[in-house]
Protein backbone atom coordinates (compact mmCIF):
# COMPACT_ATOMS: atom_id res chain seq x y z
CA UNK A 1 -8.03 18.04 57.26
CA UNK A 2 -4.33 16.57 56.61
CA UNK A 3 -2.98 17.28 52.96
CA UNK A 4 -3.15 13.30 52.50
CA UNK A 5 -6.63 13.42 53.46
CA UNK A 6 -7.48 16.25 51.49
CA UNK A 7 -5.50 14.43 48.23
CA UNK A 8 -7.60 11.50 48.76
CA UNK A 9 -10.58 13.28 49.28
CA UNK A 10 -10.00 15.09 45.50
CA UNK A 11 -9.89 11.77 44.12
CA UNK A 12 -12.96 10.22 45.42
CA UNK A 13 -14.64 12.97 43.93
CA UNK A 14 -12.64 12.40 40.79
CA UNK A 15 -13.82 8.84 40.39
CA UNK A 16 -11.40 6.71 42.37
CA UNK A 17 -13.41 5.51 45.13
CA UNK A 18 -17.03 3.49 43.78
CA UNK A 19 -18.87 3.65 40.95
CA UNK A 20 -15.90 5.34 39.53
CA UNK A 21 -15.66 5.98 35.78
CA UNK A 22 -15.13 8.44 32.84
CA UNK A 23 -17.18 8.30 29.67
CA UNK A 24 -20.16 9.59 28.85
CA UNK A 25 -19.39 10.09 25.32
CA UNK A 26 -22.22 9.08 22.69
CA UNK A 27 -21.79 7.19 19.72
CA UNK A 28 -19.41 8.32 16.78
CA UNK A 29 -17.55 6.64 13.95
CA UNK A 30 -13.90 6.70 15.99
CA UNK A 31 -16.09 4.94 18.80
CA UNK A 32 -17.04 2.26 17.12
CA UNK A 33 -13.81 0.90 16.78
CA UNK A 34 -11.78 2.35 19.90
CA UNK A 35 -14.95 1.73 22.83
CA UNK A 36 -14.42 -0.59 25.36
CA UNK A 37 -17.53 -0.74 26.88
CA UNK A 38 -20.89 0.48 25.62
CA UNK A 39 -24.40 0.53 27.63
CA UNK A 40 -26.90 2.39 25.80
CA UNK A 41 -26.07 5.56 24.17
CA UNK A 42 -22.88 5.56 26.59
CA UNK A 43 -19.66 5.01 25.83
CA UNK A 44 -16.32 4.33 27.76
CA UNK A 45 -13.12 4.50 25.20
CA UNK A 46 -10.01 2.25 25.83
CA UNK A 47 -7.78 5.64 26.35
CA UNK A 48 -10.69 6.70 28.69
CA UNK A 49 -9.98 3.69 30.53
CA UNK A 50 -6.22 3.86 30.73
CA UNK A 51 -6.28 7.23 31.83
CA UNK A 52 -8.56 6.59 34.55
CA UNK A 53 -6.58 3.65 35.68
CA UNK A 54 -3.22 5.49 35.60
CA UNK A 55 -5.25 7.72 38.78
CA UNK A 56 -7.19 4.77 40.23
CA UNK A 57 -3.53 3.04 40.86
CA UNK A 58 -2.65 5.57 43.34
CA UNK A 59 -5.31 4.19 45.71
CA UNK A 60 -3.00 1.51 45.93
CA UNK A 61 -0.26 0.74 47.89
CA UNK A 62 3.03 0.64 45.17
CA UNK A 63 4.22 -2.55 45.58
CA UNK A 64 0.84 -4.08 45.74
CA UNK A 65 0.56 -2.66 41.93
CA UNK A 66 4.41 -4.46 41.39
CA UNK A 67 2.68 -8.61 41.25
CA UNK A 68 0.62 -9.05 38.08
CA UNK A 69 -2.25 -10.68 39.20
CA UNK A 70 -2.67 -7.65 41.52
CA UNK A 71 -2.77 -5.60 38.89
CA UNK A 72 -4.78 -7.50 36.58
CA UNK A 73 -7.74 -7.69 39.45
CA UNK A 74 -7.55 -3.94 39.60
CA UNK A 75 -7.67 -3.58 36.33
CA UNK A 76 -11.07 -5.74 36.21
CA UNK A 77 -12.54 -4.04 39.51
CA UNK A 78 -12.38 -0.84 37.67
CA UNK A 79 -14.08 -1.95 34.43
CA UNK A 80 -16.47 -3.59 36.81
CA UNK A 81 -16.67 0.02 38.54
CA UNK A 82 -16.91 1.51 34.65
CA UNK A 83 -19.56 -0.60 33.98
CA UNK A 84 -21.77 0.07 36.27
CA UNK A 85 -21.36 3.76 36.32
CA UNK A 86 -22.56 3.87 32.13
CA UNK A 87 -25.25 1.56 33.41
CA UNK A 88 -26.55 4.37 36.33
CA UNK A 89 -26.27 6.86 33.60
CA UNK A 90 -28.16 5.35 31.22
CA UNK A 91 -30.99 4.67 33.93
CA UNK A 92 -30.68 8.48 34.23
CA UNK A 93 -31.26 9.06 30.99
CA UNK A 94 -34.31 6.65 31.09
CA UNK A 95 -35.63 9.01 34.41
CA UNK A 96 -35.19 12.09 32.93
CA UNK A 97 -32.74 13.20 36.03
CA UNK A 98 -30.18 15.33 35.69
CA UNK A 99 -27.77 18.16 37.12
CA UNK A 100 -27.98 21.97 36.77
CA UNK A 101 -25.79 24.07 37.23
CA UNK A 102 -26.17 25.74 40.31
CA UNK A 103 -26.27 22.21 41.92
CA UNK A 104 -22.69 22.10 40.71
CA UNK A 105 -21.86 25.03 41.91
CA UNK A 106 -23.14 24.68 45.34
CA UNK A 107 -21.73 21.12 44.99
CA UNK A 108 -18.09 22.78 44.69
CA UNK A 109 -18.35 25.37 46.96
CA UNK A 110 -19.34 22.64 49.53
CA UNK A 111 -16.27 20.81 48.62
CA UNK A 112 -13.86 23.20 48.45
CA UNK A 113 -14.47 25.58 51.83
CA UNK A 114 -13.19 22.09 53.71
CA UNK A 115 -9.41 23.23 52.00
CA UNK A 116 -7.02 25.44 52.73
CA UNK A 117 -6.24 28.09 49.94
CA UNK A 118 -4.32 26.53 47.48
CA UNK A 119 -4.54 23.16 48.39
CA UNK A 120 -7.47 21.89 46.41
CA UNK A 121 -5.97 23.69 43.51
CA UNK A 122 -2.60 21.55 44.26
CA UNK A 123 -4.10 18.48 44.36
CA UNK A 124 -5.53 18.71 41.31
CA UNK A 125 -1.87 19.75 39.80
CA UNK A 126 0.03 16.93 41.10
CA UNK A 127 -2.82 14.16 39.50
CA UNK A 128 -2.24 16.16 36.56
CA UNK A 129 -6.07 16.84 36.53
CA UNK A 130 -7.61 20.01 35.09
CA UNK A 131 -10.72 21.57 37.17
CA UNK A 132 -12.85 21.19 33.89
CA UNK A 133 -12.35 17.81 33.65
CA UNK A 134 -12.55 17.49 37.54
CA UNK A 135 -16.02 19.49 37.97
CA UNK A 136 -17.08 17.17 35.50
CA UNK A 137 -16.70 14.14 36.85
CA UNK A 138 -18.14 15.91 39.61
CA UNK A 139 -21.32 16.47 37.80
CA UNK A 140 -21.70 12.43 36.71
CA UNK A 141 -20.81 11.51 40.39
CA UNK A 142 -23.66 13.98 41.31
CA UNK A 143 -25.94 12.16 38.28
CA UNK A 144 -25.50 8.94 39.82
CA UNK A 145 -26.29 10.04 43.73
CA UNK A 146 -29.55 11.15 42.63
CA UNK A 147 -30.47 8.05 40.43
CA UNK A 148 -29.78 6.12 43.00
CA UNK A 149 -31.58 8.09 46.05
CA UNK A 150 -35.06 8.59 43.63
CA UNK A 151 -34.49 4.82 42.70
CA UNK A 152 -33.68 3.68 46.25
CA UNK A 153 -33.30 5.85 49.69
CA UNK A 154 -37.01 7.51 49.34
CA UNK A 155 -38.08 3.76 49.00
CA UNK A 156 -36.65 2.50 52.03
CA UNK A 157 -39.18 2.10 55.25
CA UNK A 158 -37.51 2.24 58.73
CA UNK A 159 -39.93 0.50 61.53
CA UNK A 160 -39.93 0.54 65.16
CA UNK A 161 -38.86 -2.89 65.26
CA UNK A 162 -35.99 -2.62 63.29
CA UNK A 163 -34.77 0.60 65.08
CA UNK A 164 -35.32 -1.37 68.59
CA UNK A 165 -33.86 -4.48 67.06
CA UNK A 166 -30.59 -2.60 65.84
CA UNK A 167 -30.49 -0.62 69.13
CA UNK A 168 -29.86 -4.08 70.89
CA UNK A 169 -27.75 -5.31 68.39
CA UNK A 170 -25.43 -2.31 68.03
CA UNK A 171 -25.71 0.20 71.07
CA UNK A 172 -27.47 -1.27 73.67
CA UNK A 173 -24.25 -2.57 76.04
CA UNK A 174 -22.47 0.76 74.84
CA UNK A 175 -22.10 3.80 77.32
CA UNK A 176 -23.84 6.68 76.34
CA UNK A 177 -23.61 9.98 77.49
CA UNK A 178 -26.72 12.34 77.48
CA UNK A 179 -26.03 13.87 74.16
CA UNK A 180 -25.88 10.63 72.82
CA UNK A 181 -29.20 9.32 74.30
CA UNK A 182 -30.35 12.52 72.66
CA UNK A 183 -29.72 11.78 69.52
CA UNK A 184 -29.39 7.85 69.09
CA UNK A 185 -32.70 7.21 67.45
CA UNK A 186 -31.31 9.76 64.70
CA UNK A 187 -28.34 8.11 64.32
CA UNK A 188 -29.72 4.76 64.39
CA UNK A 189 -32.50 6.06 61.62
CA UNK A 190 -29.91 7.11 59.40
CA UNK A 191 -27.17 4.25 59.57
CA UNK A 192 -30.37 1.80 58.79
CA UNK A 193 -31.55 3.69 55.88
CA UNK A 194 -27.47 3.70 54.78
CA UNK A 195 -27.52 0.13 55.36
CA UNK A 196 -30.75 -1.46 53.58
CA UNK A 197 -29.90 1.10 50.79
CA UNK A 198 -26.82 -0.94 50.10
CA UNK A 199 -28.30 -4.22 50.19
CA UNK A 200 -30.92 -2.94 48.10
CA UNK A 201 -28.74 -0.89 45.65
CA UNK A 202 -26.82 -4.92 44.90
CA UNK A 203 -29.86 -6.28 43.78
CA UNK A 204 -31.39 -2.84 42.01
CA UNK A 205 -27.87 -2.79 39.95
CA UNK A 206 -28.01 -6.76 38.96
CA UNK A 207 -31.74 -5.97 37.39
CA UNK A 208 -30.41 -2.83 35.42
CA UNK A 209 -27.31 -4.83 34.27
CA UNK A 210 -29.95 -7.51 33.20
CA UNK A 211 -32.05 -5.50 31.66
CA UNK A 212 -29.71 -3.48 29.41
CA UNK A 213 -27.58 -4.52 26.64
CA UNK A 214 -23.64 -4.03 27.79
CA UNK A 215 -21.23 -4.74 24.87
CA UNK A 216 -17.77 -5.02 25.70
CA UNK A 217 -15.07 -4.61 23.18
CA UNK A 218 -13.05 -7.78 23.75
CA UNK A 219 -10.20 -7.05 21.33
CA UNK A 220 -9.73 -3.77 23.17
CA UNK A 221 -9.85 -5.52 27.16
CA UNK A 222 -7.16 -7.83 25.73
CA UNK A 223 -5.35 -4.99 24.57
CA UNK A 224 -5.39 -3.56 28.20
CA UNK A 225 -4.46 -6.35 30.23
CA UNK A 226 -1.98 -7.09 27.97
CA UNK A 227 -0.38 -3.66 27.62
């Protein structure tokens, strides 16, 4: 793994790539004021929010982030992101899922045997991200996998048909080798499930962000954009 890949890697786990997001914090008297979103007993803060972003803009090329409206949209695709992380957490609240420890811990040690010594440790340094508040953002990121695979993957049916059908969509004027005859129904099993997951998971999230109430703190967003 390439130090850029392993930097990137660090902050897809931080909360960079999808569903990324930050708060988790329940209701208090200097939140009612200072939240910027709210779902539930969850609660994403404006400086939550800017400090996220100030990470999220290093997905981005630099001079993509120099044009306004560039960096307006990416400021709205992350509160879109925000939003719908609180929402999956608030679903797992609802479920009664959530993360122990050791899950965390094997979690980590998963994670971190794919870096060379030091390098993990680096990473986190140069984002100016401690490994508390890196493990947990881990542990939400965890949250909302599982949500998501009781609400959706152990839902999902794969049929003959649709492997056959996707075999002569996808692979059938492809050369294979043996290993790959071998092991194509396998393959093809698990991109389908990856793939009707998704289209499930847009419709599953549009019901949830029906169904609960989602306040967002309008003089704060107009503080943001306009900062």
């Amino acid at each position: 793994m390439t130090n850029c890949c392993s930097k990137f890697f660090v902050l897809c786990y931080f909360g960079v790539s999808i569903l990324m997001g930050w708060g988790c914090t329940g209701s208090s008297p200097e939140n009612e004021n200072n939240y910027l979103i709210r779902v539930g007993g969850h609660v994403l803060t404006t400086l939550d929010f800017k400090t996220a972003f100030e990470i999220a803009k290093s997905a981005y090329p630099h001079n993509e982030m120099q044009a306004p409206s560039a960096f307006k949209e990416a400021q709205s695709r992350l509160l879109n992101q925000l939003t719908e992380e609180l929402i999956l957490l608030e679903r797992a609240d609802e479920l009664g899922i959530f993360i122990t420890e050791s899950e965390i811990d094997e979690a980590v040690s998963r994670i971190k045997k794919d870096y060379p010594d030091g390098v993990f440790e680096e990473t986190l340094l140069e984002y100016a991200v401690s490994y508390e508040a890196w493990k947990k953002r881990l542990k939400i990121r965890l949250l909302m996998e599982k949500v998501v695979e009781e609400e959706l993957k152990d839902h999902i049916s794969i049929t003959a048909e649709d492997i056959l059908s996707y075999y002569e969509t996808h692979y059938r004027l492809k050369p294979q080798t043996e290993k790959d005859t071998e092991n194509i129904n396998a393959v093809i099993v698990e991109q389908l499930r990856r793939k009707k997951a998704e289209d499930a998971y847009r419709a599953w999230i549009k019901k949830l962000h029906d169904r609960y109430s989602i306040q967002l703190n309008t003089k704060q967003w107009e503080s943001v954009v306009g900062s």
